[in-house]
N, C-alpha and C. Protein backbone atom coordinates (compact mmCIF):
# COMPACT_ATOMS: atom_id res chain seq x y z
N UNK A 1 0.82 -1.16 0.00
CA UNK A 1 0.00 0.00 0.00
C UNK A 1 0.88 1.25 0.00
N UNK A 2 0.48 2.28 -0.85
CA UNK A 2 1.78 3.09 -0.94
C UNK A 2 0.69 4.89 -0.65
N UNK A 3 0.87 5.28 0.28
CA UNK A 3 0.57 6.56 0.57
C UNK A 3 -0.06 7.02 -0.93
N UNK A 4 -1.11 8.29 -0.40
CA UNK A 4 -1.92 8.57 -1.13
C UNK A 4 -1.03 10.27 -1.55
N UNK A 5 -1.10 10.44 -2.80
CA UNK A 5 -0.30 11.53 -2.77
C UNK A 5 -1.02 13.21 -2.36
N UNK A 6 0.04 13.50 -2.14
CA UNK A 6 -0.63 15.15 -1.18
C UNK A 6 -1.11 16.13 -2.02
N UNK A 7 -2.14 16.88 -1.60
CA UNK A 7 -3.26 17.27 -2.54
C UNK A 7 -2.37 18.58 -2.76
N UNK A 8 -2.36 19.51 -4.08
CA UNK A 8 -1.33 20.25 -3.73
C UNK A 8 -2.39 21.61 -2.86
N UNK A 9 -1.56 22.71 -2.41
CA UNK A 9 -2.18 23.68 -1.98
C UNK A 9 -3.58 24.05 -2.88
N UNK A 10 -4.42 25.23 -1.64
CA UNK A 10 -5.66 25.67 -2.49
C UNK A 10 -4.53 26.85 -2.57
N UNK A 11 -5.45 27.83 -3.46
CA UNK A 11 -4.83 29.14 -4.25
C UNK A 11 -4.89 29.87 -2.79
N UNK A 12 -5.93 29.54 -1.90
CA UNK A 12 -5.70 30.51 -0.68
C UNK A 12 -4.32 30.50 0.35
N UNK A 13 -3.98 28.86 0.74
CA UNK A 13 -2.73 29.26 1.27
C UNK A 13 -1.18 29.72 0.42
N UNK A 14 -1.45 29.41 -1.27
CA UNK A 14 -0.34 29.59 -1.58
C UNK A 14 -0.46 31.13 -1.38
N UNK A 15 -1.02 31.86 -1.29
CA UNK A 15 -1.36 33.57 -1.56
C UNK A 15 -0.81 33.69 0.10
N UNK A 16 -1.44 33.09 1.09
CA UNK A 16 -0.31 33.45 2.34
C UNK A 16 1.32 32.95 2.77
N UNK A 17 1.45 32.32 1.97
CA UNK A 17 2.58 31.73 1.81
C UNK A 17 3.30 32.45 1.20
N UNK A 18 3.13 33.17 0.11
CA UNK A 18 4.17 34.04 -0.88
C UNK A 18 3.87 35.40 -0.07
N UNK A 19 2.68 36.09 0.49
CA UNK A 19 2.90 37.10 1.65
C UNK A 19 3.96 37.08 2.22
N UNK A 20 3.75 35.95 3.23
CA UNK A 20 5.13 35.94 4.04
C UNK A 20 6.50 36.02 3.67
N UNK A 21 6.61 35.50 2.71
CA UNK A 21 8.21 35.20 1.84
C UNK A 21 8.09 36.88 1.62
N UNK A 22 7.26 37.46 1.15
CA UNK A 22 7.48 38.63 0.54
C UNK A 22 7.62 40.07 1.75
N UNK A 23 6.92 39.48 3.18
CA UNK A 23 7.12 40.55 4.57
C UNK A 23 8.55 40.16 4.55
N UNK A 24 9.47 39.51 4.59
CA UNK A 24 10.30 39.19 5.13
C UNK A 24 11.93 40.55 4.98
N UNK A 25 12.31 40.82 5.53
CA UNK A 25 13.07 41.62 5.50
C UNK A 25 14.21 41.85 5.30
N UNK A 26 15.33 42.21 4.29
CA UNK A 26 16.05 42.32 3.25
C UNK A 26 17.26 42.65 4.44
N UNK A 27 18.47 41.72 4.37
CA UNK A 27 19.94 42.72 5.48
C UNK A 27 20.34 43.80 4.68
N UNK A 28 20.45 44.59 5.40
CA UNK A 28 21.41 45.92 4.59
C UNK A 28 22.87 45.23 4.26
N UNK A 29 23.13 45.11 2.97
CA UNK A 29 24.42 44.97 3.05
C UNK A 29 25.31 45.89 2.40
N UNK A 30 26.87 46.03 2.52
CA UNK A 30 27.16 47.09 2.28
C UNK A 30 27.01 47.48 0.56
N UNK A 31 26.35 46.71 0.00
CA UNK A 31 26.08 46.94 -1.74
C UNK A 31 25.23 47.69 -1.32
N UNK A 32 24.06 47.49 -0.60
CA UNK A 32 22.71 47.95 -0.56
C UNK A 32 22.63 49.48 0.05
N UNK A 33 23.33 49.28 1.36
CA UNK A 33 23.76 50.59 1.44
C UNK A 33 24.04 51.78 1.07
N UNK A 34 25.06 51.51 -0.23
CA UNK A 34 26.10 52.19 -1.28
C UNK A 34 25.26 52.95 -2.19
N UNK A 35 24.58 51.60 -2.68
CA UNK A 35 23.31 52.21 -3.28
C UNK A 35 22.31 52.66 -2.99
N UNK A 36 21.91 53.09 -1.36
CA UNK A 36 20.97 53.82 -1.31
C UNK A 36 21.67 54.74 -1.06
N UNK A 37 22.66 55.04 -0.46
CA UNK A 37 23.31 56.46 -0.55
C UNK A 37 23.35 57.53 -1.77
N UNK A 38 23.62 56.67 -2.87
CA UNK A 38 24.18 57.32 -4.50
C UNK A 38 22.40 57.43 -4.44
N UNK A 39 21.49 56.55 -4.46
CA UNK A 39 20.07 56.63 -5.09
C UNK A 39 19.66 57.80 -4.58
N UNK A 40 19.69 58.17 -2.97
CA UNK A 40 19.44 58.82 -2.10
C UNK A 40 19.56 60.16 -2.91
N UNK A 41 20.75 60.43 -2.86
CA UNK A 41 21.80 61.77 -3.19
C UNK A 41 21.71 62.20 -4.26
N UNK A 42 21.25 61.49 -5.61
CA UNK A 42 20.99 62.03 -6.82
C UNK A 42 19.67 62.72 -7.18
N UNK A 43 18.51 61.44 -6.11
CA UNK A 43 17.00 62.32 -6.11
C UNK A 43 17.16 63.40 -5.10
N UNK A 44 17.82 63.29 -4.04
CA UNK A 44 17.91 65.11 -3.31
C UNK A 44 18.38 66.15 -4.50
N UNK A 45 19.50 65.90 -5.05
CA UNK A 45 19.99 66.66 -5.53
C UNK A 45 19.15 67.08 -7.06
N UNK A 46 18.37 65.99 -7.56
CA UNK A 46 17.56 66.38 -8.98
C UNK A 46 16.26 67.04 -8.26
N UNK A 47 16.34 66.82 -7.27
CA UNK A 47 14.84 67.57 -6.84
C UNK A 47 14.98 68.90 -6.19
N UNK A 48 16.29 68.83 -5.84
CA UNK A 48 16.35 70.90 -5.75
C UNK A 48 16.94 71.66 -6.60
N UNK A 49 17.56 70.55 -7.95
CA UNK A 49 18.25 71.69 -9.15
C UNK A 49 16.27 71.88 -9.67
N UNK A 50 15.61 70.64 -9.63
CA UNK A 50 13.80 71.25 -10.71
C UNK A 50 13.02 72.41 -9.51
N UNK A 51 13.55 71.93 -8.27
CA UNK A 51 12.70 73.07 -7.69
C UNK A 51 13.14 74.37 -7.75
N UNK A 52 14.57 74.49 -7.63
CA UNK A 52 15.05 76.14 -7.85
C UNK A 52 14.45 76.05 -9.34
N UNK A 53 14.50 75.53 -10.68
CA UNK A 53 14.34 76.26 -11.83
C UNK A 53 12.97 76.39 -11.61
N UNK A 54 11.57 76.01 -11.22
CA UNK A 54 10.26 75.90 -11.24
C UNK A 54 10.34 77.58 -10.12
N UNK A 55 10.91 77.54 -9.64
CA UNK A 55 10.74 78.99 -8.49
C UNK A 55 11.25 80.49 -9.59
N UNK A 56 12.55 79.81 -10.47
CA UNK A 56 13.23 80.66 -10.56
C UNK A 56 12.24 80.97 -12.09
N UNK A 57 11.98 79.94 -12.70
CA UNK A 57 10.69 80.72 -13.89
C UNK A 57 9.75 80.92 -13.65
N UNK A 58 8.75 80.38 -12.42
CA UNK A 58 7.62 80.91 -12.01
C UNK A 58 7.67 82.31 -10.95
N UNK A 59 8.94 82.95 -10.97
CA UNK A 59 8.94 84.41 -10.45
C UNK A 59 9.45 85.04 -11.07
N UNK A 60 10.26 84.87 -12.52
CA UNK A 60 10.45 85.50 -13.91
C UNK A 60 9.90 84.97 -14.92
N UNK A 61 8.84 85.21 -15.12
CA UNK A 61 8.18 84.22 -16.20
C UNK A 61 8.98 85.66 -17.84
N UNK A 62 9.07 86.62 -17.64
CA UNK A 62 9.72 86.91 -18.77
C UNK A 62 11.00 86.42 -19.26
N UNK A 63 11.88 85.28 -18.48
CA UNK A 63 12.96 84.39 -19.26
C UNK A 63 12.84 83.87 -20.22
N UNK A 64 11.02 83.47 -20.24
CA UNK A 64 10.84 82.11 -21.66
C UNK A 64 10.22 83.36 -22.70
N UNK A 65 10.05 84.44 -22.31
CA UNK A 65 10.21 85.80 -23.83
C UNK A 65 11.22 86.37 -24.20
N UNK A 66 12.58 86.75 -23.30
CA UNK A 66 13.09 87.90 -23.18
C UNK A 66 14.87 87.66 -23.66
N UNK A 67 15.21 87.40 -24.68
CA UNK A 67 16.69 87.07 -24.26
C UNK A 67 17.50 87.72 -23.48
N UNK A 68 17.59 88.97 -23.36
CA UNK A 68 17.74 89.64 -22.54
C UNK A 68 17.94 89.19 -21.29
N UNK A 69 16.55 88.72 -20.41
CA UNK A 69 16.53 88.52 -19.28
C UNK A 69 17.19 87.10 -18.85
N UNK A 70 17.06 86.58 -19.83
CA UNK A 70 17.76 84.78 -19.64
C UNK A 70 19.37 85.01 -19.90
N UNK A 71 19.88 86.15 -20.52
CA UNK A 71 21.01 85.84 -20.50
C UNK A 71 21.69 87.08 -18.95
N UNK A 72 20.58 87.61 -18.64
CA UNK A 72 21.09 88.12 -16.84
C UNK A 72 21.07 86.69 -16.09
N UNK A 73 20.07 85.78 -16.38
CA UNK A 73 19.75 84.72 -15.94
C UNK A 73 21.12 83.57 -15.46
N UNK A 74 21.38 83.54 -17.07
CA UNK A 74 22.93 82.69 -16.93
C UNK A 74 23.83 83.34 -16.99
N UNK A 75 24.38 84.37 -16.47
CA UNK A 75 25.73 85.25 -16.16
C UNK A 75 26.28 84.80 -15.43
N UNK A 76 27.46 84.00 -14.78
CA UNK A 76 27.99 84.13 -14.00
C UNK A 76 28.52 84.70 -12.79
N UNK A 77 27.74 86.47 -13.40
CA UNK A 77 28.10 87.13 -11.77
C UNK A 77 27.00 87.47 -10.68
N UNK A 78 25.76 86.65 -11.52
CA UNK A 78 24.62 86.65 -10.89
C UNK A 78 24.32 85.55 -9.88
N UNK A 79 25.03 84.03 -9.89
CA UNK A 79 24.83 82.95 -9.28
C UNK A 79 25.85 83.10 -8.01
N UNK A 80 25.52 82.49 -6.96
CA UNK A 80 25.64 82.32 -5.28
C UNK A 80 27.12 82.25 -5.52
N UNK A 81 28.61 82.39 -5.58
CA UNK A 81 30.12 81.27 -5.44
C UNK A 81 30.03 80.85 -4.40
N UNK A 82 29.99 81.00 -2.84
CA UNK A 82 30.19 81.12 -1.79
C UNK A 82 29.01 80.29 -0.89
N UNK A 83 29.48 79.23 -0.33
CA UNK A 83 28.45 78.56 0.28
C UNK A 83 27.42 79.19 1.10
N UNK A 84 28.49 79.93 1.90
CA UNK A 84 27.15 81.27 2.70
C UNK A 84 26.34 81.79 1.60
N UNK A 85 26.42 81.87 0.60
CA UNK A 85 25.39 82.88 -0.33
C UNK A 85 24.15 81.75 -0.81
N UNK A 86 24.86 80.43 -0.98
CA UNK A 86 23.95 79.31 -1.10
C UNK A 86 22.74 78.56 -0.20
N UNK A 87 23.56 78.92 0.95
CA UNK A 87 22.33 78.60 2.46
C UNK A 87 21.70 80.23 2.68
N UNK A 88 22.07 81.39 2.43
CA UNK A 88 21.55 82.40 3.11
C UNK A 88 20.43 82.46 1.45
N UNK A 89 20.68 82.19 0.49
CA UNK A 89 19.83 82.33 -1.23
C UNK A 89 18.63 81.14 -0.34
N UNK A 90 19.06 80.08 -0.05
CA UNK A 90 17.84 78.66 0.30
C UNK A 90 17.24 79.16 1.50
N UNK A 91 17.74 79.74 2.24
CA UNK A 91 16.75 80.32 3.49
C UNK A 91 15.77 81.71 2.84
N UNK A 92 16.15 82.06 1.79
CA UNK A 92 15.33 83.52 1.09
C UNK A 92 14.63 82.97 0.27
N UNK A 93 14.85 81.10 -0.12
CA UNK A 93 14.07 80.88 -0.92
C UNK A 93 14.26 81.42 -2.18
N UNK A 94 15.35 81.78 -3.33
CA UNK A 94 15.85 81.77 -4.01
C UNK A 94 16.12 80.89 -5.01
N UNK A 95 15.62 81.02 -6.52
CA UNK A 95 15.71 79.76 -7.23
C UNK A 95 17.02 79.03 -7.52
N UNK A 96 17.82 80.03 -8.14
CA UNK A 96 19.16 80.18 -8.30
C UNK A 96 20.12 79.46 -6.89
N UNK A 97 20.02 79.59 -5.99
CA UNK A 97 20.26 78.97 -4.84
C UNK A 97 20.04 77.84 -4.65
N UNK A 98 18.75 77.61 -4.79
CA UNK A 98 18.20 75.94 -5.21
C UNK A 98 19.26 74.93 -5.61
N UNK A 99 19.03 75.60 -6.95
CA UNK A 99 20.14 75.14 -8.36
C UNK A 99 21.29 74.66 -8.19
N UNK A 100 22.04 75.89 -6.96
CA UNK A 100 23.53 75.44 -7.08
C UNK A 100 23.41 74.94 -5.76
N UNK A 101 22.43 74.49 -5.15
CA UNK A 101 22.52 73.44 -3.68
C UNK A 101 22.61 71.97 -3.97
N UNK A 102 21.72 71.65 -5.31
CA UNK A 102 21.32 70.97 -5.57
C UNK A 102 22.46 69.99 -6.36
N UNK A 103 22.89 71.06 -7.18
CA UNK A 103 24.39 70.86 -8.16
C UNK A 103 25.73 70.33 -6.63
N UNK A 104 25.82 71.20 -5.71
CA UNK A 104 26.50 70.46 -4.41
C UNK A 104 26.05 69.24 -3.93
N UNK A 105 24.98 69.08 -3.74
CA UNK A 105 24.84 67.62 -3.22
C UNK A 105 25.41 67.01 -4.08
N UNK A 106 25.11 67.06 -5.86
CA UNK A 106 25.49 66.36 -6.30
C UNK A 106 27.35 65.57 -6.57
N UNK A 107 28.11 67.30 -6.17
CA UNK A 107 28.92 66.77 -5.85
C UNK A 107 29.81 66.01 -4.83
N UNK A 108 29.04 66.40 -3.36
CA UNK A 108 29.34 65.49 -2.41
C UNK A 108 28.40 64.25 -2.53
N UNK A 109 27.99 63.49 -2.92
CA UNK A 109 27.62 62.57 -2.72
C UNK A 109 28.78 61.61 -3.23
N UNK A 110 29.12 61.55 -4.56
CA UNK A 110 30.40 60.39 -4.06
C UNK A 110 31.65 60.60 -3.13
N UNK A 111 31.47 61.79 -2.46
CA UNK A 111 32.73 61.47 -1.10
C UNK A 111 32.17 60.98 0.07
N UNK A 112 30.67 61.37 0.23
CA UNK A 112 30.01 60.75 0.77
C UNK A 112 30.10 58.60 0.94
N UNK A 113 30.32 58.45 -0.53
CA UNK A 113 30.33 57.21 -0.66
C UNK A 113 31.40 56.63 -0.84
N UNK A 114 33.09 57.42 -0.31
CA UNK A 114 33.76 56.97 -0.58
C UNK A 114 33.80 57.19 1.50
N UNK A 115 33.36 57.86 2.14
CA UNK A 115 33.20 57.54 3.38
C UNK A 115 32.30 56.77 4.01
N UNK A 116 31.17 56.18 3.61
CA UNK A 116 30.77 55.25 3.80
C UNK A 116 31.22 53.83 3.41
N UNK A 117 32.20 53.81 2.49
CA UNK A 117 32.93 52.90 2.29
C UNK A 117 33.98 52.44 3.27
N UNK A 118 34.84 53.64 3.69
CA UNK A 118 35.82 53.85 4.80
C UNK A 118 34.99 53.45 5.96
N UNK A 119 33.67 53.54 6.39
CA UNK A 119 33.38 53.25 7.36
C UNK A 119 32.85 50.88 7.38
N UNK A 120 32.63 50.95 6.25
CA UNK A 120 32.08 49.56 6.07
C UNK A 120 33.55 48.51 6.03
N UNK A 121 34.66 49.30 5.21
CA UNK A 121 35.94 48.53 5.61
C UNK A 121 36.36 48.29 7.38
N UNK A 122 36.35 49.23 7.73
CA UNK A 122 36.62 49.65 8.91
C UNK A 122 36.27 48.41 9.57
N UNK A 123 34.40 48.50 9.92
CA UNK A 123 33.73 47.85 10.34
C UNK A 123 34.15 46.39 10.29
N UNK A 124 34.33 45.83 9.04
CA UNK A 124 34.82 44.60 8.46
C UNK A 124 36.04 44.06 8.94
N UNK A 125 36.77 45.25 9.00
CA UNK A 125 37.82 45.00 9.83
C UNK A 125 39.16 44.64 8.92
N UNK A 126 38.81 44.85 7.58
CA UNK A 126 39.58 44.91 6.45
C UNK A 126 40.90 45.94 5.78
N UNK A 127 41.91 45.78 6.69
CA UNK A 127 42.70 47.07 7.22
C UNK A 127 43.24 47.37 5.86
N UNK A 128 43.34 46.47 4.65
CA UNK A 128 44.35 47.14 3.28
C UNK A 128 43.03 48.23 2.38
N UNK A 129 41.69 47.62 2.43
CA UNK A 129 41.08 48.22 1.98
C UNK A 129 40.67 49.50 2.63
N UNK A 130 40.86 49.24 4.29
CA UNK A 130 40.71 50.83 4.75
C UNK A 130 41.94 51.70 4.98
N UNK A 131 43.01 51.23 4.48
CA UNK A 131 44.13 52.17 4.53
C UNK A 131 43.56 53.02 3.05
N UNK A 132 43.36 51.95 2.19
CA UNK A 132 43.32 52.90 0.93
C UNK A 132 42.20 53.65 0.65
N UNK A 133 41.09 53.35 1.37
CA UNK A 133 40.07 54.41 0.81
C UNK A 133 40.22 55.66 2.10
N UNK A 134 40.83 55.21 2.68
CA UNK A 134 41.69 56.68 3.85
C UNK A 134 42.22 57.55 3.12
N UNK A 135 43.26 56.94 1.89
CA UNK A 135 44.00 57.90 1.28
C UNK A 135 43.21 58.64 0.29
N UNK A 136 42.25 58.05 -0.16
CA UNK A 136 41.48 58.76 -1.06
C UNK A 136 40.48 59.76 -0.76
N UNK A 137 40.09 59.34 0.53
CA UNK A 137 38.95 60.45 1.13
C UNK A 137 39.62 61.32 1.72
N UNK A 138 41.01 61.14 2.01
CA UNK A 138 42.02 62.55 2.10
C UNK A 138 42.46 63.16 1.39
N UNK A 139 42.91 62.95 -0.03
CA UNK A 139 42.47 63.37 -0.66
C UNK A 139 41.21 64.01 -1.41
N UNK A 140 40.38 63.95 -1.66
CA UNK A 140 39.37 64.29 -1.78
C UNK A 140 38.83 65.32 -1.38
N UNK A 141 38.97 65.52 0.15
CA UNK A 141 38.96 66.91 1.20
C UNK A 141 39.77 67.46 0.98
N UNK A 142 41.45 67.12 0.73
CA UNK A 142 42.61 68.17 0.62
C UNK A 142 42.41 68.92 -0.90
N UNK A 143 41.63 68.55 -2.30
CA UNK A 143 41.37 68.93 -2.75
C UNK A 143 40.29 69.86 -2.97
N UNK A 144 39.25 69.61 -1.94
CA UNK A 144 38.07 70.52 -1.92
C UNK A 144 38.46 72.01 -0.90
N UNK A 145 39.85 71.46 0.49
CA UNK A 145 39.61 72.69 0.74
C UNK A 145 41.31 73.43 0.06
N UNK A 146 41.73 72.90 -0.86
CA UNK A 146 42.85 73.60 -1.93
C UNK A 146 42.24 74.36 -2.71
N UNK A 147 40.90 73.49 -2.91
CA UNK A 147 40.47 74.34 -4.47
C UNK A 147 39.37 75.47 -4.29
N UNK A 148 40.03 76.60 -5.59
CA UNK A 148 38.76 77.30 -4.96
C UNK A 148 38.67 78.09 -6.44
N UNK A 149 37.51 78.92 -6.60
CA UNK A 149 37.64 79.90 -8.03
C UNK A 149 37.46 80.97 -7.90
N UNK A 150 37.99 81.36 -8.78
CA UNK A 150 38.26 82.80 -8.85
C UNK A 150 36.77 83.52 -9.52
């Protein structure tokens, strides 16, 4: 006599069955991380270069007539250089300010991710890989506070 074979699931428990598999909760690992940092940092940063331009044409709407006014617009001696001019432009609510906050995040975000890296070696306990991304995120800073424009 040989066992009767097993009926397969109804459609109702397989539907709680793939629920569960699907609550189940993902480890951060340091890929995942990395990439929410960069994912993170690119939508901050694309969402305050569209919000300064949406401020900065919806309170000059004569830019999209005027060449004139679009080329005061993109002058160079009209935009923030100076980080104080960039937080004191975003606290006035300033489109132009926006723009170049937004354009900064974008460029700190990979030192951002070259210190979150430094911190996940670290952690790991992986001393060749955290000597070297040491040297690079010192670099990185020794170049940001060397460099400057005129």
């Amino acid at each position: 006599m040989s066992p009767e074979p097993a009926e397969p699931p109804s459609p109702r428990e397989t539907t709680t069955t793939t629920a569960v598999a699907q609550d189940e909760v993902v480890p951060l690992t340091p890929e995942l991380l990395i990439s929410q940092l960069l994912r993170g940092g690119v939508l901050l940063s694309l969402s305050l270069v569209t919000c300064g331009m949406v401020m900065t044409f919806f309170r000059h709407p004569d830019y999209f007539s005027s060449s004139d006014a679009l080329q005061r617009l993109t002058s160079p001696d009209d935009a923030p250089h100076q980080l104080t001019d960039v937080f004191e432009g975003v606290m006035a609510v300033r489109g132009q300010s926006f723009v170049m906050a937004g354009l900064l995040v974008m460029i700190t975000v990979p030192v951002l991710r070259v210190a979150l890296s430094l911190g996940i070696f670290r952690a790991q306990k992986d001393r060749t890989f955290a000597a070297i991304t040491t040297g690079v995120l010192a670099l990185l800073l020794l170049a940001f506070l060397l460099g400057g424009v005129e």
